[in-house]
Protein backbone atom coordinates (compact mmCIF):
# COMPACT_ATOMS: atom_id res chain seq x y z
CA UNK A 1 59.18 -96.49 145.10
CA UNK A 2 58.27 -92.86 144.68
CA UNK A 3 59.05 -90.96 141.53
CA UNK A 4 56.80 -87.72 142.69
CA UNK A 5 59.97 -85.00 141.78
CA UNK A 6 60.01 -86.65 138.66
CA UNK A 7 56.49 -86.54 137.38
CA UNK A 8 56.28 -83.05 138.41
CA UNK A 9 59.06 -82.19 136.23
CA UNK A 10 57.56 -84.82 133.92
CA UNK A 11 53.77 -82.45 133.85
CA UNK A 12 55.39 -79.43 133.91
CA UNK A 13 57.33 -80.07 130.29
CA UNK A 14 54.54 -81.86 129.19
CA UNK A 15 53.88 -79.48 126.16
CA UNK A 16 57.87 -78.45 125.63
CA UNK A 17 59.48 -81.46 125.64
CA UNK A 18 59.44 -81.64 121.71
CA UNK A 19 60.31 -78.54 121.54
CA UNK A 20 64.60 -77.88 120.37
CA UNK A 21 66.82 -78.00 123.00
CA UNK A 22 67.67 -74.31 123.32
CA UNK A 23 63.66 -73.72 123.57
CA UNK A 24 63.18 -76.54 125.97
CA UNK A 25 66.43 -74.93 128.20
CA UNK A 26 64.34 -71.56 127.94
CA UNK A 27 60.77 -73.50 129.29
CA UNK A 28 63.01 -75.16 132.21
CA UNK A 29 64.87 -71.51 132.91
CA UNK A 30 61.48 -69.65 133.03
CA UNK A 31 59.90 -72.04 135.33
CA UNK A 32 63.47 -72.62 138.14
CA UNK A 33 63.67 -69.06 138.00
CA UNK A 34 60.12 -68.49 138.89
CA UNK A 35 60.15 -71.15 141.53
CA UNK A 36 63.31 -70.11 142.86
CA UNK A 37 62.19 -66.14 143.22
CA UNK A 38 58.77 -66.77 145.06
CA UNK A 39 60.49 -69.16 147.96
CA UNK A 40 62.77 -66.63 147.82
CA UNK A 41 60.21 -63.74 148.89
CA UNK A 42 58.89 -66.59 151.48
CA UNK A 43 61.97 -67.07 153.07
CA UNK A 44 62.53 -62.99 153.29
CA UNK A 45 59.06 -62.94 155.23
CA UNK A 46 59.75 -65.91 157.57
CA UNK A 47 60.02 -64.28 160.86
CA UNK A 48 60.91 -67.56 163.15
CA UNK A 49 63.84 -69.36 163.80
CA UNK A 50 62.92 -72.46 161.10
CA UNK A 51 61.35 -72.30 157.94
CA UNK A 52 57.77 -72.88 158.60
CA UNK A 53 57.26 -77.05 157.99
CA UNK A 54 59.70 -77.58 160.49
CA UNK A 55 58.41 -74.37 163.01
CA UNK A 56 54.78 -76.22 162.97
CA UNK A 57 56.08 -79.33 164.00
CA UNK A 58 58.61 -78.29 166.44
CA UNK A 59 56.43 -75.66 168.24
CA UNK A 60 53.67 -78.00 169.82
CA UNK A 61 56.33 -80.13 171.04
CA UNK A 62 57.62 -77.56 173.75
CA UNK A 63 53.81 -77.87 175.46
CA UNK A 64 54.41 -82.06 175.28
CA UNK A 65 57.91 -81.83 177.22
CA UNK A 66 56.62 -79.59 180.26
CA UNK A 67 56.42 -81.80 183.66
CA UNK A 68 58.74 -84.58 182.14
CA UNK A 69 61.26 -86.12 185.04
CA UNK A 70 64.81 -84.85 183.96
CA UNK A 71 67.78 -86.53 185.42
CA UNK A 72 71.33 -85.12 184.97
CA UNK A 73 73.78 -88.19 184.10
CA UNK A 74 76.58 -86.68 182.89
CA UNK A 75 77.56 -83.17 182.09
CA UNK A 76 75.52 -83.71 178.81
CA UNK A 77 73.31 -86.29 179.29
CA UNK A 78 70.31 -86.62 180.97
CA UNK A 79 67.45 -88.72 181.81
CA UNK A 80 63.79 -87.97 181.01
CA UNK A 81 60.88 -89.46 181.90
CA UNK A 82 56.79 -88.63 182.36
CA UNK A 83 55.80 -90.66 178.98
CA UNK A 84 55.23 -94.07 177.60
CA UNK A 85 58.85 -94.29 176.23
CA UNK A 86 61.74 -92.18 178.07
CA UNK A 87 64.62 -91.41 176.88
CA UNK A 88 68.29 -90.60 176.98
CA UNK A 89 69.87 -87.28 175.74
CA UNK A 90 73.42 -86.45 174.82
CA UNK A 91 72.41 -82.97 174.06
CA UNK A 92 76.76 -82.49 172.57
CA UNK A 93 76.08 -85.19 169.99
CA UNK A 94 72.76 -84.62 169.77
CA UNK A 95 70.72 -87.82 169.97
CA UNK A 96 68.50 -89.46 171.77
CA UNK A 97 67.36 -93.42 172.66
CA UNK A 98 63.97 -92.77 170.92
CA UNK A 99 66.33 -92.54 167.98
CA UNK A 100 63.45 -89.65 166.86
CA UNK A 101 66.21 -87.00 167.34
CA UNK A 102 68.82 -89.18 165.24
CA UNK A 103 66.93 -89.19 162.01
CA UNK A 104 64.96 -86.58 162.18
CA UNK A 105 67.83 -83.95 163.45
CA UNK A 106 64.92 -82.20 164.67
CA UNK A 107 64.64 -82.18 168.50
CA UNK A 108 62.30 -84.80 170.21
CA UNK A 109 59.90 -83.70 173.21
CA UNK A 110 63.14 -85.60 175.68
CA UNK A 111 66.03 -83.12 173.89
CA UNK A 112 64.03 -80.11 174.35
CA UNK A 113 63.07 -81.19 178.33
CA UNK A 114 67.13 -82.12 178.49
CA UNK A 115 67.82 -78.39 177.25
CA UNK A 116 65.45 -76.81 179.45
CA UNK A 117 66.93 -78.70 182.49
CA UNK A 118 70.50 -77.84 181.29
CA UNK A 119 69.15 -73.68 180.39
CA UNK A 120 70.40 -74.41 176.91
CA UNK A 121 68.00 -73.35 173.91
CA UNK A 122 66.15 -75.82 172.06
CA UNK A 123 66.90 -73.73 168.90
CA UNK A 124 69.96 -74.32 168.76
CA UNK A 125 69.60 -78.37 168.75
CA UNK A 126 68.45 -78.34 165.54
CA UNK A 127 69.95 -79.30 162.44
CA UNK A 128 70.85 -75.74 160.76
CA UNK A 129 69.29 -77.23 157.42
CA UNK A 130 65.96 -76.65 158.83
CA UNK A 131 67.11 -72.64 159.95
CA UNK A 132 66.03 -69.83 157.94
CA UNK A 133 69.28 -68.69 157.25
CA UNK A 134 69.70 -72.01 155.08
CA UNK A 135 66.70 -71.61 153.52
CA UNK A 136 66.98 -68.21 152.08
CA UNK A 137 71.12 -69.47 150.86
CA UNK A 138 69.28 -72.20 149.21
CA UNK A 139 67.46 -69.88 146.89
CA UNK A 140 69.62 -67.31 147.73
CA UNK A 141 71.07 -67.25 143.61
CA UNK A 142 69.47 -66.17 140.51
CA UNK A 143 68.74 -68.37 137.13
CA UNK A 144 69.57 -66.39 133.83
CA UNK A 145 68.94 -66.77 130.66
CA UNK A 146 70.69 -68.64 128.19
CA UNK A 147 70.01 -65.79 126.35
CA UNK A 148 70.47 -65.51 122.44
CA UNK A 149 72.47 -68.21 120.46
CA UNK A 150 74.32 -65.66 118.89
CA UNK A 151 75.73 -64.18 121.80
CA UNK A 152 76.78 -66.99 123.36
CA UNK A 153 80.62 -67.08 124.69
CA UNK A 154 81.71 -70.33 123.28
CA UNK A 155 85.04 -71.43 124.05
CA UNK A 156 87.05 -72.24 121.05
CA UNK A 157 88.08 -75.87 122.29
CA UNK A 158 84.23 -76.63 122.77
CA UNK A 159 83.70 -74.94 119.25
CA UNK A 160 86.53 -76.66 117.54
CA UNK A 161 84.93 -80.01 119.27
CA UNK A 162 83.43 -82.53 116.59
CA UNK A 163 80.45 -84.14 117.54
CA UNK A 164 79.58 -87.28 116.16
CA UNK A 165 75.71 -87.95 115.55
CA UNK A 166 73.98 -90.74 117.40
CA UNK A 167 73.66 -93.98 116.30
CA UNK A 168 70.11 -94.46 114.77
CA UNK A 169 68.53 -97.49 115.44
CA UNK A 170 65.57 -98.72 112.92
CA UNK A 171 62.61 -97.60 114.20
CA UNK A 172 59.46 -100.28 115.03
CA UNK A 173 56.09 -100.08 113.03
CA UNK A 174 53.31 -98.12 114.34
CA UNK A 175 52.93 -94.58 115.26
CA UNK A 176 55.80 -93.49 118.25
CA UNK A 177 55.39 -94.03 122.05
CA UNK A 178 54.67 -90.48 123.62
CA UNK A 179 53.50 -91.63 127.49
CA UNK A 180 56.33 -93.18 129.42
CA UNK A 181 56.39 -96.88 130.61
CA UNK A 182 54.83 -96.71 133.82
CA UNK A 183 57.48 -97.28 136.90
CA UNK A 184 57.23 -100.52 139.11
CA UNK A 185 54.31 -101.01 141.60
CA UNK A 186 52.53 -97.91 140.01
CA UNK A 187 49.04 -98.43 139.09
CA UNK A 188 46.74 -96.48 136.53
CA UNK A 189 43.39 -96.47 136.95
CA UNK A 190 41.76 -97.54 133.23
CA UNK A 191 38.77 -94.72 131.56
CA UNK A 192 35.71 -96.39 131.41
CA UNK A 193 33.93 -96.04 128.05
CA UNK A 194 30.65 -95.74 127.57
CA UNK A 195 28.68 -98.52 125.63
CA UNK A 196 26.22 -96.40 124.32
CA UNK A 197 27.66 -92.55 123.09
CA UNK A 198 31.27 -94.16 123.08
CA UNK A 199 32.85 -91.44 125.33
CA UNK A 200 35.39 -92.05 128.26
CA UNK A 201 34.38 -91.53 131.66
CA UNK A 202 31.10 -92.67 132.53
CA UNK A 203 29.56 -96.00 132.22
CA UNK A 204 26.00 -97.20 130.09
CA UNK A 205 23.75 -96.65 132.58
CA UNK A 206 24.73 -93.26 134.07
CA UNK A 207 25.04 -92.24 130.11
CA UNK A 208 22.94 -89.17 129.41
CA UNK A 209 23.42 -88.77 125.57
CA UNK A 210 20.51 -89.55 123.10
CA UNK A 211 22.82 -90.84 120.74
CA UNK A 212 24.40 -94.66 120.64
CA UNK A 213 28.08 -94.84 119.19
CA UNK A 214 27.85 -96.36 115.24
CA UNK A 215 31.39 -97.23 116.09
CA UNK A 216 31.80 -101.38 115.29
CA UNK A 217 28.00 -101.31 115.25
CA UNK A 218 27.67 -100.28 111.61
CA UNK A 219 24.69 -102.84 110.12
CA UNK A 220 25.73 -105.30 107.49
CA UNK A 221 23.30 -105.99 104.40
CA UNK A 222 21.37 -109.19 104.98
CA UNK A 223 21.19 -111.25 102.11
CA UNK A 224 17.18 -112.00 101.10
C-alpha cells in the first residue's frame, strides 16, 4: 500500500490545515497554481516527441532493437528475435507477447524493431498520454482565486440552502489527536532519547552534554 500523493498533500498543509476553510482553499490555490504554472513552462521547453521520463526510457531502447531477426507474419505482425525472450508484434493493436508493450503502452525493444521492418515510426506507437502535446493540455488551465467572500457570485438556491450543523459527538479526555493513525504495513522509526541530557536523537554514550536530565531523577529526602 502506498499513500505517497497523500502525505505530500498531507506535509504540504501541515501548518494550514487549522486554518478556516476559505484560508485553507487560499493555501491549496496558491500552491496548485504554482505547481501547475512551472510544469507548465517545462512542458513549453520540451523539445522531443515525449515528455522527458518517458523520452529517457524510450531513447536507449532504439540502440537495444538494432540486429534483432524480424519476420513479417501478417500485414501487421511480425516476428522478432536476437534476445533471450522474442516476441510477437501486432503493431495495429499495439501489443506484444512480452506483454511489456501491453501495460506499459510504451513501445518494447520488439515493437520498435517491428516498426522499423514495416518503415513505420516508433513515435507514433506510443500511447499519446506520454506525448507532449498531452502534457502541456494537462496543465494547459489556470487556478484562480477564490477571491474575496464578499464578491462571491452565490446562487440564490445555494444561498437560500439551510445547512444543518454536524452532529457533535462527546469528545474523549486528554488533549486532541493532531498526527494521523499511521496506514497499514507503514512503519515509524521511534526517536531515541538520551539517558543522560534527556534530548531525542542520540543515545547515552554518543551524548556530548555536561548536563544529566533531573527529569524522574529528582532525589527524595532520606529519613535519618
Amino acid at each position: 500500500m502506498t499513500t505517497n500523493m497523500v502525505e505530500s498533500l498531507n506535509s504540504m498543509l501541515v501548518n494550514a490545515r487549522d486554518f478556516p476553510y476559505v484560508a485553507l482553499l487560499d493555501v491549496i490555490q496558491e500552491k496548485m497554481s504554482k505547481w501547475w504554472n512551472d510544469r507548465r513552462i517545462v512542458a513549453m521547453a520540451i523539445t522531443a516527441p515525449l515528455t522527458p521520463s518517458r523520452e529517457s526510457e524510450f531513447r536507449p531502447r532504439f540502440a537495444q532493437s538494432n540486429g534483432r531477426h524480424t519476420l513479417q507474419l501478417k500485414p501487421v505482425t511480425y516476428q522478432v528475435k536476437g534476445s533471450e525472450l522474442e516476441g510477437v508484434v501486432d503493431i495495429f493493436n499495439k501489443t506484444c507477447t512480452c506483454k511489456e508493450f501491453d501495460i506499459d503502452k510504451l513501445p518494447c525493444i520488439h515493437a520498435i524493431a517491428a516498426a522499423h521492418h514495416a518503415q513505420v515510426s516508433a513515435y507514433s506507437l506510443v500511447s499519446p498520454y506520454y506525448t507532449k502535446e498531452y502534457y502541456m493540455l494537462a496543465y494547459g488551465e489556470t487556478i484562480y482565486s477564490v477571491g474575496l467572500q464578499s464578491q462571491w457570485d452565490v446562487p440564490n438556491e445555494v444561498a437560500t440552502r439551510v445547512v444543518l450543523p454536524q452532529e457533535v459527538k462527546e469528545r474523549k479526555r486528554g488533549r486532541p489527536k493532531t498526527s494521523r493513525f499511521p496506514s497499514v504495513g507503514e512503519f515509524r522509526k521511534r526517536k531515541n532519547r538520551c539517558g543522560k541530557c534527556g534530548a531525542y536523537g542520540h543515545y547515552k554514550k554518543k551524548c556530548n552534554s555536561q548536563t544529566r536530565s533531573t527529569e524522574g531523577n529528582q532525589p527524595t529526602d532520606v529519613p535519618v
